[in-house]
C-alpha atoms as a PDB file:
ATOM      1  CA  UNK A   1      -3.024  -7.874 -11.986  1.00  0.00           C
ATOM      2  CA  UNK A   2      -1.456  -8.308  -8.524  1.00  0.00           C
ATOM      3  CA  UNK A   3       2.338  -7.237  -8.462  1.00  0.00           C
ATOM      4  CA  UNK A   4       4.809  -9.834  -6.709  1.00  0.00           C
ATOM      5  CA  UNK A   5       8.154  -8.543  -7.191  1.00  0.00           C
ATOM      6  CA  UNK A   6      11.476  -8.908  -5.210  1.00  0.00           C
ATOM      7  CA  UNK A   7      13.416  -6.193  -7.225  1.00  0.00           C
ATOM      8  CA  UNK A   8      11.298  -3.249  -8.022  1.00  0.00           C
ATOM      9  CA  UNK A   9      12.721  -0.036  -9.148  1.00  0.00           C
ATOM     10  CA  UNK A  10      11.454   3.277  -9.411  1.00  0.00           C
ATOM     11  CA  UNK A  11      12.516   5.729 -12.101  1.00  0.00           C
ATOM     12  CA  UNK A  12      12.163   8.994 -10.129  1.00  0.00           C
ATOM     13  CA  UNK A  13      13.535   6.845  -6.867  1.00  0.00           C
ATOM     14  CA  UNK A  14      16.851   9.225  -6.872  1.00  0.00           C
ATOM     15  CA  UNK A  15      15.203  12.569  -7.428  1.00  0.00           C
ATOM     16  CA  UNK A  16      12.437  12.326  -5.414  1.00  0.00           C
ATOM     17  CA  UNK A  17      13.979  10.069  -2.204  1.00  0.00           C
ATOM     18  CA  UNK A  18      14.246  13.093  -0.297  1.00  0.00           C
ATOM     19  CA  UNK A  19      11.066  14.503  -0.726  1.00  0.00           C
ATOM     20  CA  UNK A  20       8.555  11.733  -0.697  1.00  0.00           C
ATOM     21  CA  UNK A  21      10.134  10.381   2.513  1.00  0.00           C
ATOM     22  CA  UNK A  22       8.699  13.982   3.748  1.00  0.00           C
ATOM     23  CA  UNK A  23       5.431  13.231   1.827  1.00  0.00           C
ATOM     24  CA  UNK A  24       5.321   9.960   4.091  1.00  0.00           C
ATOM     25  CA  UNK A  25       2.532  10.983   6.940  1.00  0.00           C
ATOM     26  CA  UNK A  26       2.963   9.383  10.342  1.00  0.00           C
ATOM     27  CA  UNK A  27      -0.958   8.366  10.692  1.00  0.00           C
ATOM     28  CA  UNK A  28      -0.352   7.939  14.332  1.00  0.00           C
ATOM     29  CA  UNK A  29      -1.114  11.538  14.137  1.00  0.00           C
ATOM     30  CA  UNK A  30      -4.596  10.965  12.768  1.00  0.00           C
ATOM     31  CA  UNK A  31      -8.222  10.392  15.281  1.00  0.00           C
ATOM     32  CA  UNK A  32      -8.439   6.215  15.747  1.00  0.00           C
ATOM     33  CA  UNK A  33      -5.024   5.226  14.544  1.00  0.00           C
ATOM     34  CA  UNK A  34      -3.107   2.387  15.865  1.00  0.00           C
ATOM     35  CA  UNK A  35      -0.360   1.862  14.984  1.00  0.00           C
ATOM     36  CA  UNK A  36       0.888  -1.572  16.859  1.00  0.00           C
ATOM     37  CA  UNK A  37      -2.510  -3.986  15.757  1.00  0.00           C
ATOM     38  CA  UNK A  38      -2.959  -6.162  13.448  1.00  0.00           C
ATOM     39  CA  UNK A  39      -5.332  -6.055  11.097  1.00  0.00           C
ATOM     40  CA  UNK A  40      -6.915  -9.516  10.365  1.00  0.00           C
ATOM     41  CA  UNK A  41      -7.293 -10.119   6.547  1.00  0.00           C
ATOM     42  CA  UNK A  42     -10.138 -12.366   4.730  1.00  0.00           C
ATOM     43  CA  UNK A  43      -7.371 -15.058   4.030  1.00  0.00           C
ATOM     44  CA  UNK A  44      -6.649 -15.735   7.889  1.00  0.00           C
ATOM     45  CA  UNK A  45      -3.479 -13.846   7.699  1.00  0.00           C
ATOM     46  CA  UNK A  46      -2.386 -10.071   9.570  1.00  0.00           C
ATOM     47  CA  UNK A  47      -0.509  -7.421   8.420  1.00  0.00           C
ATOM     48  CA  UNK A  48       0.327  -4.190   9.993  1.00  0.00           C
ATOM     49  CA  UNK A  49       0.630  -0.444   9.178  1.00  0.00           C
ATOM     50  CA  UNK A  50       3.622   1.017   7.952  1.00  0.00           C
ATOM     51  CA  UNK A  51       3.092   3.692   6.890  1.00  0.00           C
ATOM     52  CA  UNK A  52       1.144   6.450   3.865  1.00  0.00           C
ATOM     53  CA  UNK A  53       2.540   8.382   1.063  1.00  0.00           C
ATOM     54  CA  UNK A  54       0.768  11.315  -0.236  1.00  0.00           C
ATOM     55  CA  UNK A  55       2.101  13.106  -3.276  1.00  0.00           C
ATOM     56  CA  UNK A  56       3.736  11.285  -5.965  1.00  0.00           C
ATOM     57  CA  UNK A  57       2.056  11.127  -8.503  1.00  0.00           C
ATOM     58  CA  UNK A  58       1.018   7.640 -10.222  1.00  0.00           C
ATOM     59  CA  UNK A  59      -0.186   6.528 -13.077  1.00  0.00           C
ATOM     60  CA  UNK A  60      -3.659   7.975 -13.011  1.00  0.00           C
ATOM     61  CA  UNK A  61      -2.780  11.268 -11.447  1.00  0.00           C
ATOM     62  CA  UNK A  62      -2.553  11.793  -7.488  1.00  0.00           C
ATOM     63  CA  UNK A  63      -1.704   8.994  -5.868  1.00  0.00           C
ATOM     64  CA  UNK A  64      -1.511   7.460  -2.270  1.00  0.00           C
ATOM     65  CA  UNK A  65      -0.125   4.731  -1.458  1.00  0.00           C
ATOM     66  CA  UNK A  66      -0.798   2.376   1.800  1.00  0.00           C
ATOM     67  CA  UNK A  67       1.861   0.297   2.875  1.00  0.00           C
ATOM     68  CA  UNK A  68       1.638  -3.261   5.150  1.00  0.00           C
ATOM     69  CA  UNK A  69       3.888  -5.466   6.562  1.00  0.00           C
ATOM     70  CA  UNK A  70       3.943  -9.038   6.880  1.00  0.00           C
ATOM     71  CA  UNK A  71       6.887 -11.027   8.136  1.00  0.00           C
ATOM     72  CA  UNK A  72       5.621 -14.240   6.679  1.00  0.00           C
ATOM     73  CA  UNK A  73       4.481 -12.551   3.179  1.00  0.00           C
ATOM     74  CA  UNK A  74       6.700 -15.009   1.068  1.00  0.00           C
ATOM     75  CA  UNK A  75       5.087 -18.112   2.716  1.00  0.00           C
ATOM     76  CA  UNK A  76       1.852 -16.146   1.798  1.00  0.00           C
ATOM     77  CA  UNK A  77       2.774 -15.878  -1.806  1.00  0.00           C
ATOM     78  CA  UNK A  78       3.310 -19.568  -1.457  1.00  0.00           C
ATOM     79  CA  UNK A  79       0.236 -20.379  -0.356  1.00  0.00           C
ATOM     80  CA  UNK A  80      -2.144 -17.719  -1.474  1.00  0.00           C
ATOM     81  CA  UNK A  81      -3.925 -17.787  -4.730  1.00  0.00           C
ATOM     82  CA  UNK A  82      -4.678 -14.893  -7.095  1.00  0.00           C
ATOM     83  CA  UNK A  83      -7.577 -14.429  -5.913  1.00  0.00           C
ATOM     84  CA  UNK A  84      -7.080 -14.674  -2.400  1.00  0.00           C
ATOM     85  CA  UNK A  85      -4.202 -12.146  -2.346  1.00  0.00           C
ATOM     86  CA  UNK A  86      -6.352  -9.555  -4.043  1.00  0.00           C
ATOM     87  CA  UNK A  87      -9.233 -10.078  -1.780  1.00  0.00           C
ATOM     88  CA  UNK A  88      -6.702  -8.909   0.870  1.00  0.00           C
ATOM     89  CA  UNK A  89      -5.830  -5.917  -0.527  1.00  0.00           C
ATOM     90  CA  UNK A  90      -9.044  -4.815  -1.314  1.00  0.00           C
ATOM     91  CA  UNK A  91     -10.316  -5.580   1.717  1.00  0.00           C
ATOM     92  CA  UNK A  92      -7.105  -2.893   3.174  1.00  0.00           C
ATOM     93  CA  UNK A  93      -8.474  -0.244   0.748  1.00  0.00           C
ATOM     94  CA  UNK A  94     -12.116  -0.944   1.678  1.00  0.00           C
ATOM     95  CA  UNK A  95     -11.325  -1.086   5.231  1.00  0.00           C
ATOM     96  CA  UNK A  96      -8.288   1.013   5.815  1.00  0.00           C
ATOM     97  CA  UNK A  97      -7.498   3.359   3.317  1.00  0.00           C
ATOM     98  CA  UNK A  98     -10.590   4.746   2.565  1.00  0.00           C
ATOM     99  CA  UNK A  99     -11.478   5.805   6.224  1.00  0.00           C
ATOM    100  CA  UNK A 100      -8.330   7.399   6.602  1.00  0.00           C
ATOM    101  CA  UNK A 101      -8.407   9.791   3.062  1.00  0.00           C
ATOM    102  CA  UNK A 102      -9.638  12.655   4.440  1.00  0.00           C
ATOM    103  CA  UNK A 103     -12.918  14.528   2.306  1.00  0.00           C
ATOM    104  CA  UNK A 104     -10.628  18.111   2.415  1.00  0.00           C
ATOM    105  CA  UNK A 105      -8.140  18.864  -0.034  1.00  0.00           C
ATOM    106  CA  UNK A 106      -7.404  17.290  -3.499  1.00  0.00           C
ATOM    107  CA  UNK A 107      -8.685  13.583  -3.850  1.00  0.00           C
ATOM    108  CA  UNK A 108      -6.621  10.942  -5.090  1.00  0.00           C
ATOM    109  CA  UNK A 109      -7.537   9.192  -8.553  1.00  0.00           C
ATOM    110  CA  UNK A 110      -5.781   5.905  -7.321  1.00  0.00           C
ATOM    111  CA  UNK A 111      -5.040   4.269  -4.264  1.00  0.00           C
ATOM    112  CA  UNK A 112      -2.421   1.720  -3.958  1.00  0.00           C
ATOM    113  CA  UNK A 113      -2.072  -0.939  -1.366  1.00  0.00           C
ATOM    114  CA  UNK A 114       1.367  -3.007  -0.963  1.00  0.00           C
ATOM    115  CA  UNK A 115       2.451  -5.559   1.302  1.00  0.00           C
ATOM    116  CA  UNK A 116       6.126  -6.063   2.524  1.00  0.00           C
ATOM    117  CA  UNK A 117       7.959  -8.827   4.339  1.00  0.00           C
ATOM    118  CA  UNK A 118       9.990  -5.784   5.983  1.00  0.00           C
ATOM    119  CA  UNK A 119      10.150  -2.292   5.253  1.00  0.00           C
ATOM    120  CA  UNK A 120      11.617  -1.117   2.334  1.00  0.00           C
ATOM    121  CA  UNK A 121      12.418   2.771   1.846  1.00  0.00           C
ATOM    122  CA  UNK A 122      10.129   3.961  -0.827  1.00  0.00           C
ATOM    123  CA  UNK A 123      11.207   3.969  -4.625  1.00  0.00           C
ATOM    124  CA  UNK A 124      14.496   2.443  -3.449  1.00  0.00           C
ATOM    125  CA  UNK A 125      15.640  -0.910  -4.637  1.00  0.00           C
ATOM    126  CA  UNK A 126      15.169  -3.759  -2.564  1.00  0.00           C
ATOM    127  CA  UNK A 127      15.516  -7.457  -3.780  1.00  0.00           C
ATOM    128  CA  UNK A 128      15.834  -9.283  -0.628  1.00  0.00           C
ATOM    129  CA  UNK A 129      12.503  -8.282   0.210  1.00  0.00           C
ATOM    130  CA  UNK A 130       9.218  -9.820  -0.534  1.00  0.00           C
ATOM    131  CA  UNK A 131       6.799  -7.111  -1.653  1.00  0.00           C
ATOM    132  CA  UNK A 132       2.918  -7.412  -3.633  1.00  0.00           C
ATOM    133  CA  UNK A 133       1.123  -3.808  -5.090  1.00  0.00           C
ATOM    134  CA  UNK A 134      -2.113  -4.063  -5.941  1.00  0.00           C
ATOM    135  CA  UNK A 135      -3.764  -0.484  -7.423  1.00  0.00           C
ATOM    136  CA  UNK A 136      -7.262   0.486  -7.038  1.00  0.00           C
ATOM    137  CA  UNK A 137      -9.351   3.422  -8.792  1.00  0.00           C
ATOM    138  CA  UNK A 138     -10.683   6.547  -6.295  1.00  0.00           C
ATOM    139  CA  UNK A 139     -13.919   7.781  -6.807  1.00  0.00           C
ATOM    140  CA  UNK A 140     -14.449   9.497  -3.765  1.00  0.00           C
ATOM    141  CA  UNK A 141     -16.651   6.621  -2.502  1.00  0.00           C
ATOM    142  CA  UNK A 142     -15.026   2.865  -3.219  1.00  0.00           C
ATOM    143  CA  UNK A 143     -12.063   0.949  -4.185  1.00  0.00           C
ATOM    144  CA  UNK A 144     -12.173  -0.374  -7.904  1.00  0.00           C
ATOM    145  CA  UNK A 145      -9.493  -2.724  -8.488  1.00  0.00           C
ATOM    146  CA  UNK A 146      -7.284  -1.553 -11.747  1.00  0.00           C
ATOM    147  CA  UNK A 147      -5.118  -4.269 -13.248  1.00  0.00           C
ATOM    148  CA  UNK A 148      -1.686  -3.133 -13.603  1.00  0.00           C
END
């Protein structure tokens, strides 16, 4: 189930602060990364990169998370379905994230895709902002979207 939430809290947001905001890798860094474009999304709407976190573990072991902004994301929510919102971030993990997890090194079980309004430090409170999750199994190949 797609996560909309406004006032999301992390439990290990004060121990770890420190060190996932180390974990967080500037893809800019990586072959074929752009930073600055938009990515066009099945629903008509763009989002752009913010940024990756490798590292913290998730639910269903290693974890990395994608994260997109959107100015107009609570519009979106407004006008989005379900259905339509999902197809979104899938198509991000299908697209995005799975070209940029690299085949070296240990594989993530779970990939998680979120969309901001702004950016929002990670794990850290933030309930002015608009913010959907959306979690999707790793099996070295393909996305599988996981309900939360």
């Amino acid at each position: 189930m797609l996560r909309m939430c406004r006032n999301k809290r992390n439990s290990l947001a004060g121990r770890t602060r420190h060190a996932v905001r180390a974990l967080a890798i500037p893809l800019a860094l990586l072959p074929g990364v752009v930073l600055a474009d938009e990515i066009e999304l099945p629903s008509g709407k763009a989002v752009t990169f913010h940024d990756v976190i490798w590292g913290e573990p998730g639910p269903a072991g290693l974890t990395v998370r994608f994260r997109f902004l959107d100015p107009d994301l609570a519009a979106t929510i407004d006008e989005l379905d379900f259905d339509g919102m999902e197809a979104d971030t899938a198509f991000l993990c299908e697209t995005y994230a799975l070209e940029r997890i690299t085949e070296m090194g240990p594989q993530p079980q779970q990939i998680i895709v979120s969309i901001a309004d702004r950016e929002v430090p990670f794990g850290e409170p933030a309930p002015e902002a608009a913010q959907i999750f959306e979690a999707y199994a790793f099996d070295g190949e393909t996305c599988t979207w996981e309900g939360f």
